[in-house]
N, C-alpha and C. Protein backbone atom coordinates (compact mmCIF):
# COMPACT_ATOMS: atom_id res chain seq x y z
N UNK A 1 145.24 87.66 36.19
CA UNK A 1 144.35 88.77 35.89
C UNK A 1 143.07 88.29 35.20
N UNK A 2 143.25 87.35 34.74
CA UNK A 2 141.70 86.38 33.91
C UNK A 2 141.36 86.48 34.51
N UNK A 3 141.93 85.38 35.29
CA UNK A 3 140.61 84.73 36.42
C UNK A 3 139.76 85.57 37.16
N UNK A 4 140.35 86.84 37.52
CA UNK A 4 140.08 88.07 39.04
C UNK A 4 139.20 88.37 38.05
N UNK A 5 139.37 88.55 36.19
CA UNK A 5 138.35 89.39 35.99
C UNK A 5 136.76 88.62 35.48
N UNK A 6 137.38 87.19 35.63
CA UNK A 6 136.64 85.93 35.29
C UNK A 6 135.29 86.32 36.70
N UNK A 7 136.01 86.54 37.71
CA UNK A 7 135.10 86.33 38.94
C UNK A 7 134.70 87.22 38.79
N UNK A 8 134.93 88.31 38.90
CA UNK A 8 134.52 90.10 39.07
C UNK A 8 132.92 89.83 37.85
N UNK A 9 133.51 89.38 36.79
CA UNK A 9 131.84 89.37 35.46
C UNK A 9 130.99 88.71 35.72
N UNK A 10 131.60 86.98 37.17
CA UNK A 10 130.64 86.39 36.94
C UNK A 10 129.41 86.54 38.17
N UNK A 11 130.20 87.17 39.44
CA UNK A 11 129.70 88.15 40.26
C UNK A 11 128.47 88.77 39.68
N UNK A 12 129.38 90.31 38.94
CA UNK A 12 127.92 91.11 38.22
C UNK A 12 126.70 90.44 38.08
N UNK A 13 127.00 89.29 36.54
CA UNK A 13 125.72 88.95 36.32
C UNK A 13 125.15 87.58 36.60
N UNK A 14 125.45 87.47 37.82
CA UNK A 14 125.10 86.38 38.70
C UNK A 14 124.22 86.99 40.39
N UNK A 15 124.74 88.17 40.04
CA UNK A 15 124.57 88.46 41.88
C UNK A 15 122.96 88.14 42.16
N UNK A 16 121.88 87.95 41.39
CA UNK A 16 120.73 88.28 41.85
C UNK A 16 120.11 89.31 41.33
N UNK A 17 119.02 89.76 41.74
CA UNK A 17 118.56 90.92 41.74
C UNK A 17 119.09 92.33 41.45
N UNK A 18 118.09 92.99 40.53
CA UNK A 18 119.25 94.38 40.43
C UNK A 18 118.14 95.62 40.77
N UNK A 19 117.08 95.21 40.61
CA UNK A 19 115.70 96.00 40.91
C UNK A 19 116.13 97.03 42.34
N UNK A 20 116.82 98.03 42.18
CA UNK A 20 116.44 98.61 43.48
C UNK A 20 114.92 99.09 44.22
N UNK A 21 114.94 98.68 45.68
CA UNK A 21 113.54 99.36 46.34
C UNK A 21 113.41 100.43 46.70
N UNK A 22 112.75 101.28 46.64
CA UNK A 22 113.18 102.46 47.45
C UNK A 22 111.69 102.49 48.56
N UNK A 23 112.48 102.90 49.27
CA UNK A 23 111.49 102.80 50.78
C UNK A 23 111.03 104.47 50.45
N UNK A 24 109.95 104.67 50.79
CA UNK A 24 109.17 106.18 50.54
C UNK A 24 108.17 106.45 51.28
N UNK A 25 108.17 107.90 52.07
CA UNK A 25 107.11 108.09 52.70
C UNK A 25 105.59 108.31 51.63
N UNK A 26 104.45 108.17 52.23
CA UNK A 26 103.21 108.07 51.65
C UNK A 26 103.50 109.52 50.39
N UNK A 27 103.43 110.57 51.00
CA UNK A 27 103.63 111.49 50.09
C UNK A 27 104.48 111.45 48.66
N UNK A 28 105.34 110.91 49.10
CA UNK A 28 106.41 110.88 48.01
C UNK A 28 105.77 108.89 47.17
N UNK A 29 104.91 108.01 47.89
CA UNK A 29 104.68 107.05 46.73
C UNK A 29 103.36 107.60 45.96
N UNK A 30 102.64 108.67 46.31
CA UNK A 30 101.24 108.99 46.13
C UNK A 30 101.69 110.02 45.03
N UNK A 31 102.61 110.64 44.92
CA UNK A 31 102.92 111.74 43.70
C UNK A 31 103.49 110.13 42.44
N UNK A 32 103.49 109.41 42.35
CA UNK A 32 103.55 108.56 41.46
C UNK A 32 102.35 108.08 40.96
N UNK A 33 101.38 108.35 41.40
CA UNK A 33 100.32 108.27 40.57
C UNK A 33 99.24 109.75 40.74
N UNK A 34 99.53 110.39 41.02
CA UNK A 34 98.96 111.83 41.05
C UNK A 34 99.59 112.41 39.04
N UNK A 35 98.39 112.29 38.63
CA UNK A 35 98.96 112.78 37.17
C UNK A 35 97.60 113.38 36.26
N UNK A 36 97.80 113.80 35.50
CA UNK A 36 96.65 114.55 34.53
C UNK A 36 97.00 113.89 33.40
N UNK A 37 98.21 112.97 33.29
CA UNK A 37 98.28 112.46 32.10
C UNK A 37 96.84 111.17 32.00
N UNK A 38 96.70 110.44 30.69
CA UNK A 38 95.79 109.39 30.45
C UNK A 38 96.32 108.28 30.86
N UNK A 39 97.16 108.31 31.35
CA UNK A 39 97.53 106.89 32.08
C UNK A 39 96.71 106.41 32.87
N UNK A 40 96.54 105.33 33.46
CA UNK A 40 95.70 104.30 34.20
C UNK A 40 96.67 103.65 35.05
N UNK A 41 96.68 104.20 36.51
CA UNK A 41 97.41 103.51 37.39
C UNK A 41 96.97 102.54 38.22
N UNK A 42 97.30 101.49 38.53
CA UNK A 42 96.58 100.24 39.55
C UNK A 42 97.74 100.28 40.19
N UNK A 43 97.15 100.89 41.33
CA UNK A 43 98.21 100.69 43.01
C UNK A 43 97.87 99.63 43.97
N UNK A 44 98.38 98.92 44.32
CA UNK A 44 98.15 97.80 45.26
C UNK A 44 99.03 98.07 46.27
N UNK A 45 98.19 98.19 47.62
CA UNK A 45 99.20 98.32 48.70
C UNK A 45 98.84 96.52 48.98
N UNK A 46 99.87 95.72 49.56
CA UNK A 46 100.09 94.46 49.63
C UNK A 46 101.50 94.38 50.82
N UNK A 47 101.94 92.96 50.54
CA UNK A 47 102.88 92.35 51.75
C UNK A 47 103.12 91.35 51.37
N UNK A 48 104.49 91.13 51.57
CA UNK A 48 104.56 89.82 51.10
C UNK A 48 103.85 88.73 52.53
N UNK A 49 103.72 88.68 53.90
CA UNK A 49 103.41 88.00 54.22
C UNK A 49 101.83 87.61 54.34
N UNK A 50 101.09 88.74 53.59
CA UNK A 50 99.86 88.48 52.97
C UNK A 50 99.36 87.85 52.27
N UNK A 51 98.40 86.68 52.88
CA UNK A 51 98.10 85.63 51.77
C UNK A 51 97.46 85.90 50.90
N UNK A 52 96.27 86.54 50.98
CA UNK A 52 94.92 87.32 49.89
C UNK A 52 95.90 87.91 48.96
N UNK A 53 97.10 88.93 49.26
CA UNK A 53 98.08 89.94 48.27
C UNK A 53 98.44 88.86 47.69
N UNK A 54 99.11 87.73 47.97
CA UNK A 54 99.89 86.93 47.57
C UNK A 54 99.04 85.91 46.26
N UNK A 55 98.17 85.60 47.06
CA UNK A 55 96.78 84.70 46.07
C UNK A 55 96.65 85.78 44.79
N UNK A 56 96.35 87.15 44.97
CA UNK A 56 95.66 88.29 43.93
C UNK A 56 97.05 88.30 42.71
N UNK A 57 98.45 88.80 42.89
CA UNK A 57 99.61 88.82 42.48
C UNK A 57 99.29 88.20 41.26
N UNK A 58 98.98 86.91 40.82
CA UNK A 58 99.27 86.57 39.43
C UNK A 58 98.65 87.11 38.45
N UNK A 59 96.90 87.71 39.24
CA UNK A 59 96.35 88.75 38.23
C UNK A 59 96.62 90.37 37.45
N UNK A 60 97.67 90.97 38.79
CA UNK A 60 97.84 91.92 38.52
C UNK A 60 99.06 91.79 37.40
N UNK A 61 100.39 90.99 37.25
CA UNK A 61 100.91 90.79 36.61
C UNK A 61 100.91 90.20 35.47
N UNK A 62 99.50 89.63 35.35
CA UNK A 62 99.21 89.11 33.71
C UNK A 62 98.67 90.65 33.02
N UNK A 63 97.93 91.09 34.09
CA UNK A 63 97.19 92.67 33.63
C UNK A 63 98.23 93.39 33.04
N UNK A 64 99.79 93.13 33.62
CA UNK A 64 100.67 94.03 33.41
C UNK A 64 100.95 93.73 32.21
N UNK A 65 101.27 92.55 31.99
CA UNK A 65 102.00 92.24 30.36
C UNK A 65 100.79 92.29 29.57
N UNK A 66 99.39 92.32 29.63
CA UNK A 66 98.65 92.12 28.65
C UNK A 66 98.64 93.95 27.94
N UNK A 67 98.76 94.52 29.10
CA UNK A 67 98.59 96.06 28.72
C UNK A 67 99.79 96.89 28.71
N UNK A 68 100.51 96.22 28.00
CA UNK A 68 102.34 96.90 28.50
C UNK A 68 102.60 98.02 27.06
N UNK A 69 101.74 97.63 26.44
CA UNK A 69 101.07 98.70 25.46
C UNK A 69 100.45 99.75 25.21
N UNK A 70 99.72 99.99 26.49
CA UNK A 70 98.62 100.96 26.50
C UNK A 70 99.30 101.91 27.43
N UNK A 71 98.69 103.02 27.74
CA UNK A 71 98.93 104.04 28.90
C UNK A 71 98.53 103.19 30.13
N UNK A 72 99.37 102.37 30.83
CA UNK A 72 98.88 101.74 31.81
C UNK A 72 99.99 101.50 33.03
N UNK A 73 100.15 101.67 34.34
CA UNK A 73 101.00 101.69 35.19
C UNK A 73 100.52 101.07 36.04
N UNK A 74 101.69 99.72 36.26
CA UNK A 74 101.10 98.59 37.64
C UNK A 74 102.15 99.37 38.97
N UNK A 75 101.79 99.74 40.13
CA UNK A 75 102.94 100.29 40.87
C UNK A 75 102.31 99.35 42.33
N UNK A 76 103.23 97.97 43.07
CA UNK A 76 103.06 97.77 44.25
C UNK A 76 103.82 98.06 44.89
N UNK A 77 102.72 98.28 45.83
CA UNK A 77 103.34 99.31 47.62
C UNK A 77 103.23 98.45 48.69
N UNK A 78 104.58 97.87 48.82
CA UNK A 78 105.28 96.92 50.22
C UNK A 78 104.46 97.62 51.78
N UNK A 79 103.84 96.98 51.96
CA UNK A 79 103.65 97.41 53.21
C UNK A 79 104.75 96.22 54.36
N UNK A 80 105.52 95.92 53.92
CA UNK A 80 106.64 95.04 54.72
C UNK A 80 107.58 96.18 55.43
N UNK A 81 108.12 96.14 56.20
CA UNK A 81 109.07 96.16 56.71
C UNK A 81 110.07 96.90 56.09
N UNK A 82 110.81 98.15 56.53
CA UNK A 82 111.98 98.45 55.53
C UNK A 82 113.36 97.53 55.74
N UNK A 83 113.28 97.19 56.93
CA UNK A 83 114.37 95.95 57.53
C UNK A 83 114.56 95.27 56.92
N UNK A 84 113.06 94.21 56.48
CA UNK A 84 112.92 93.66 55.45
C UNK A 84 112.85 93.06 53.86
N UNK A 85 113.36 94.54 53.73
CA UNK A 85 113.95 94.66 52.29
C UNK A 85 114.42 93.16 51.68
N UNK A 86 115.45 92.77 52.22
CA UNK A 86 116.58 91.89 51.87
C UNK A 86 116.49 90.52 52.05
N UNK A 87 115.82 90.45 53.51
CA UNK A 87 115.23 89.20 53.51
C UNK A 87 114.05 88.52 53.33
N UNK A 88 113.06 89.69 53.24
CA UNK A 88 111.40 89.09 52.57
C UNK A 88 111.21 89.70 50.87
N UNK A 89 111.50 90.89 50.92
CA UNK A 89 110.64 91.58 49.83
C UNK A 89 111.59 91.27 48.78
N UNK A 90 112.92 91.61 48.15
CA UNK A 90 113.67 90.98 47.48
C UNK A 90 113.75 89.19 47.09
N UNK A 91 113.88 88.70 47.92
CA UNK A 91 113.22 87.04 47.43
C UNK A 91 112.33 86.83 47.19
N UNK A 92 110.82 87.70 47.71
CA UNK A 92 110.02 87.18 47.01
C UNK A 92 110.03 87.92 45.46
N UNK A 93 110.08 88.76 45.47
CA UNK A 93 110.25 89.29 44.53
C UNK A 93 110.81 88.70 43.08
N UNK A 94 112.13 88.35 43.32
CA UNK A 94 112.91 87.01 42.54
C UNK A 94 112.03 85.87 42.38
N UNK A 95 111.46 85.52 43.48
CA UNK A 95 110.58 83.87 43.26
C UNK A 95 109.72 83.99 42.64
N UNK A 96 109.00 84.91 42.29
CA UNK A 96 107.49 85.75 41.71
C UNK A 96 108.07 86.34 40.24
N UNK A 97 109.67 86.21 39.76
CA UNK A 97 109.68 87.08 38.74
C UNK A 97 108.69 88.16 38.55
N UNK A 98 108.93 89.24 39.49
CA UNK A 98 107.99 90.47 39.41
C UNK A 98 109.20 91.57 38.92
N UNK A 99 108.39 92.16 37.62
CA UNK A 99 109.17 93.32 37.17
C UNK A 99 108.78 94.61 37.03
N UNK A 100 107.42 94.52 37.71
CA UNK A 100 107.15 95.56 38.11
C UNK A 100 107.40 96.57 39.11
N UNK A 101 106.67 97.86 38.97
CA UNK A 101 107.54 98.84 40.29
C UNK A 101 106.88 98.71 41.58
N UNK A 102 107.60 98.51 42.12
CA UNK A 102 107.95 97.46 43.80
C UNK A 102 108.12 98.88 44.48
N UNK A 103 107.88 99.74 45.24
CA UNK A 103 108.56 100.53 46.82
C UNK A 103 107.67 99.61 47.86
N UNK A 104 108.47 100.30 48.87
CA UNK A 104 107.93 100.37 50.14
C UNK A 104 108.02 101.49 50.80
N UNK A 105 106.50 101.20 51.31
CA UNK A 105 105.96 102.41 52.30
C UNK A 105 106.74 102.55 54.06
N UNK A 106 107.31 103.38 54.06
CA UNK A 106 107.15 103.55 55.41
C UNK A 106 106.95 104.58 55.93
N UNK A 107 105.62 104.62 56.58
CA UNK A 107 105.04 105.71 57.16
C UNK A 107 104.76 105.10 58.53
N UNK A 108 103.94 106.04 59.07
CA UNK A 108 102.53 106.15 60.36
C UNK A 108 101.06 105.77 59.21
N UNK A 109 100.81 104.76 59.09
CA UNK A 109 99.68 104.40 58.56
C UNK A 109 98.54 105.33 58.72
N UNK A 110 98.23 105.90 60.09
CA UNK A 110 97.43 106.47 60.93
C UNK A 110 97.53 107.61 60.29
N UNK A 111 98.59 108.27 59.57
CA UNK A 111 98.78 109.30 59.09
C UNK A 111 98.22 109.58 57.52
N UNK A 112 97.99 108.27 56.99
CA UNK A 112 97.67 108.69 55.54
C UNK A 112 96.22 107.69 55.03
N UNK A 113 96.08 106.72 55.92
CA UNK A 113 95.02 105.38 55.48
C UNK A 113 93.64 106.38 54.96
N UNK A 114 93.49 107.18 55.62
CA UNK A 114 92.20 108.09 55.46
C UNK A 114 92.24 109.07 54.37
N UNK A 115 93.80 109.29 53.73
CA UNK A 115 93.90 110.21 52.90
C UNK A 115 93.48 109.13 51.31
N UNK A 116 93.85 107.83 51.35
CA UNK A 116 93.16 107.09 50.93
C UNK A 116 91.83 106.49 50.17
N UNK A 117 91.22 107.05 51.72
CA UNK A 117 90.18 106.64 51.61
C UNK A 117 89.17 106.02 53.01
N UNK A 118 88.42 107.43 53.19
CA UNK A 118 87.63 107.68 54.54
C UNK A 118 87.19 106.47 55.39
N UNK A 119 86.70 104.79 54.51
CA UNK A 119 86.58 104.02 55.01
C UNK A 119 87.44 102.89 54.86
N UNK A 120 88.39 102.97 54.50
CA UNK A 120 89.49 101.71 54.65
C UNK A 120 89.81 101.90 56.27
N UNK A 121 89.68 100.36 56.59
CA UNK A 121 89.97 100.06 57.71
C UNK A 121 91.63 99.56 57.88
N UNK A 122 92.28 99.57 57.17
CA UNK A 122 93.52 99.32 57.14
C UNK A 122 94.04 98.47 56.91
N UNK A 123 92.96 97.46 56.67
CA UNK A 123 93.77 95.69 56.37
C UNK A 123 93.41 95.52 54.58
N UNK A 124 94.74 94.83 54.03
CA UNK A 124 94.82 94.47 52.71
C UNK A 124 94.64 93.17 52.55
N UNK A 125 94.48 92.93 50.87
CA UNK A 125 95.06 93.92 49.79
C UNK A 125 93.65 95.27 49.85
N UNK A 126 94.58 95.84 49.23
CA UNK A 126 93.57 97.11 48.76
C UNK A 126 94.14 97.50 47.55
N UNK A 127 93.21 97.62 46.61
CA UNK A 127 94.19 98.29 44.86
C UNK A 127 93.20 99.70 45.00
N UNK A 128 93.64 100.65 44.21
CA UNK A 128 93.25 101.68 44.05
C UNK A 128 93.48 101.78 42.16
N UNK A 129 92.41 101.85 41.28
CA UNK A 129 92.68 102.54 40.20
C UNK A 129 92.23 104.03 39.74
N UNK A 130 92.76 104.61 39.56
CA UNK A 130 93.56 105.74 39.08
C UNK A 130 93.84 106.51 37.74
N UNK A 131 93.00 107.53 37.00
CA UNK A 131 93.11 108.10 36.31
C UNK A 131 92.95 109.80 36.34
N UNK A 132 93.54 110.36 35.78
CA UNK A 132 93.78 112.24 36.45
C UNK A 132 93.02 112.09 38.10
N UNK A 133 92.10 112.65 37.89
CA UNK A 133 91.15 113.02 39.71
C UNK A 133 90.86 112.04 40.01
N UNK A 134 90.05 110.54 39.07
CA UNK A 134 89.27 110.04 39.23
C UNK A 134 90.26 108.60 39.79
N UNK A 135 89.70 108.34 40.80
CA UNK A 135 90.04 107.51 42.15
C UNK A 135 88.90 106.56 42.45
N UNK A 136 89.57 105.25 42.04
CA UNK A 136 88.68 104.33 42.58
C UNK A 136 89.17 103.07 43.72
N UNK A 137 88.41 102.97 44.53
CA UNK A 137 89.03 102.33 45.94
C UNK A 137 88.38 101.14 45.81
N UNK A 138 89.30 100.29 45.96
CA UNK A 138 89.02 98.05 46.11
C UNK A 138 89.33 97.91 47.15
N UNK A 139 88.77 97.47 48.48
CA UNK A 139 89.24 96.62 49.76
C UNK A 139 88.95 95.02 49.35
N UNK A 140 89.48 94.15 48.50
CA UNK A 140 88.69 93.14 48.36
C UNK A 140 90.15 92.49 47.47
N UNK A 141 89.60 91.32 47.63
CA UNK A 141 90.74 90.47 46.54
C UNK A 141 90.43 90.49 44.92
N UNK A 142 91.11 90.29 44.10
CA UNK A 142 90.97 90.67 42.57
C UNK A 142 90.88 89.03 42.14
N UNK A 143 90.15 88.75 41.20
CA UNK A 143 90.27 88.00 40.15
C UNK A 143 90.94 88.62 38.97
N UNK A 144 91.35 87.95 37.80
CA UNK A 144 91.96 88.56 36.97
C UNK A 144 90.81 89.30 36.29
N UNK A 145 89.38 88.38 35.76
CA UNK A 145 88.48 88.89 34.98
C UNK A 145 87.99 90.08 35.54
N UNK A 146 87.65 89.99 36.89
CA UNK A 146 86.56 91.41 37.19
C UNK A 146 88.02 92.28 37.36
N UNK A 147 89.36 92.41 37.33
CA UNK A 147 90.38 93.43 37.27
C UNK A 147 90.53 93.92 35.77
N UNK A 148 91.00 93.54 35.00
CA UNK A 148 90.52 93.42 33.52
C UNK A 148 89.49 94.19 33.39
N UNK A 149 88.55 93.67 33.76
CA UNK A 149 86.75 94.71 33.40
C UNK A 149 87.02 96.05 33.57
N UNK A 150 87.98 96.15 34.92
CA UNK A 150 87.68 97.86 35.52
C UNK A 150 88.66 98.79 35.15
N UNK A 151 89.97 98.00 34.75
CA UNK A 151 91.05 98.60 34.00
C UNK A 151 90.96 99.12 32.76
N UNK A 152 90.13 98.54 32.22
CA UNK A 152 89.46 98.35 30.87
C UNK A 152 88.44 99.46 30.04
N UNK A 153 87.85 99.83 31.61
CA UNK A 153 86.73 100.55 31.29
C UNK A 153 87.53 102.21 31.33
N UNK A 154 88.82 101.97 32.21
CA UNK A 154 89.23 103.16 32.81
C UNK A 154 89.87 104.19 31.32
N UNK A 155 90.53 102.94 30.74
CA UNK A 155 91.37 102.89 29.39
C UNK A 155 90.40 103.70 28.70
N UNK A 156 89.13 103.40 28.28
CA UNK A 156 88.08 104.10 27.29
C UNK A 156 88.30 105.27 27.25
C-alpha cells in the first residue's frame, strides 16, 4: 500500500503541467478584457510556431512580473491549433515557464479580425492594450522598452 501510494504522489506532483487551456470562441476570449474596471489589459494574439511572437515573449513576461502589482492583466491568445493543445502549446508553454493566462482561440478568423480592428490584415503578433473603451491596436513586434512606455502611460 506504500508503494501504490508512493507512485500515486509521485505521479501528481511530477505529471507536468497543471495550467489548464481552455479553447474559446472570440466572443467568449474578448469578454476577458471588456471591463470598466482600471485594469490595463495587454492581449497578444500569438502562436507558438511564430517566430516574431516567439522573439516578443520575453518582453511581455518581464512586463508581467514587473507589474504583478499594479491593476495590470497579461492574457495570450493561442492562435495554434486546438489539436494542438498537447503537443505544441503545452510544451512550449513548460519550456518558456509561462504563467500567465494562455487560451486558445478557435474561431473563423474572418469572423472577428475586423471586430479587432478595421485594418489588421491578419498576420501576427498583434498586442492590443486595453483600458475601459479605450483600445489600442500594435501589428508590430514589441521591445520590452517601447512596451513598458505604453503600458505605463495606460496605468496613469
Amino acid at each position: 500500500m506504500k508503494h501504490y501510494l508512493v507512485i500515486v504522489l509521485g505521479f501528481l506532483f511530477c505529471s507536468g503541467f497543471s495550467q489548464q487551456i481552455p479553447v474559446l470562441k472570440f466572443h467568449q476570449v474578448e469578454q476577458r478584457w471588456k471591463s470598466n474596471s482600471d485594469t490595463v489589459y495587454l492581449v497578444n494574439f500569438w502562436a507558438t510556431w511564430c517566430k516574431p511572437c516567439v522573439e516578443e515573449l520575453p518582453a511581455f513576461l518581464q512586463l508581467e512580473q514587473e507589474l504583478k502589482n499594479k491593476p495590470f492583466k497579461l492574457i495570450l491568445v493561442s492562435l495554434d491549433f486546438p489539436q494542438h493543445i498537447k503537443t505544441r502549446v503545452i510544451p512550449f508553454i513548460e519550456k518558456h515557464h509561462i504563467k500567465s493566462e494562455v487560451v486558445v482561440l478557435d474561431d473563423d478568423a474572418n469572423q472577428w479580425i475586423n471586430l479587432i480592428n478595421q485594418d489588421w490584415d491578419g498576420s501576427i503578433p498583434v498586442t492590443l492594450v486595453v483600458k475601459k473603451k479605450n483600445q489600442s491596436f500594435y501589428n508590430q513586434l514589441f521591445e520590452y522598452d517601447e512596451l513598458i512606455k505604453i503600458v505605463k502611460s495606460k496605468l496613469e
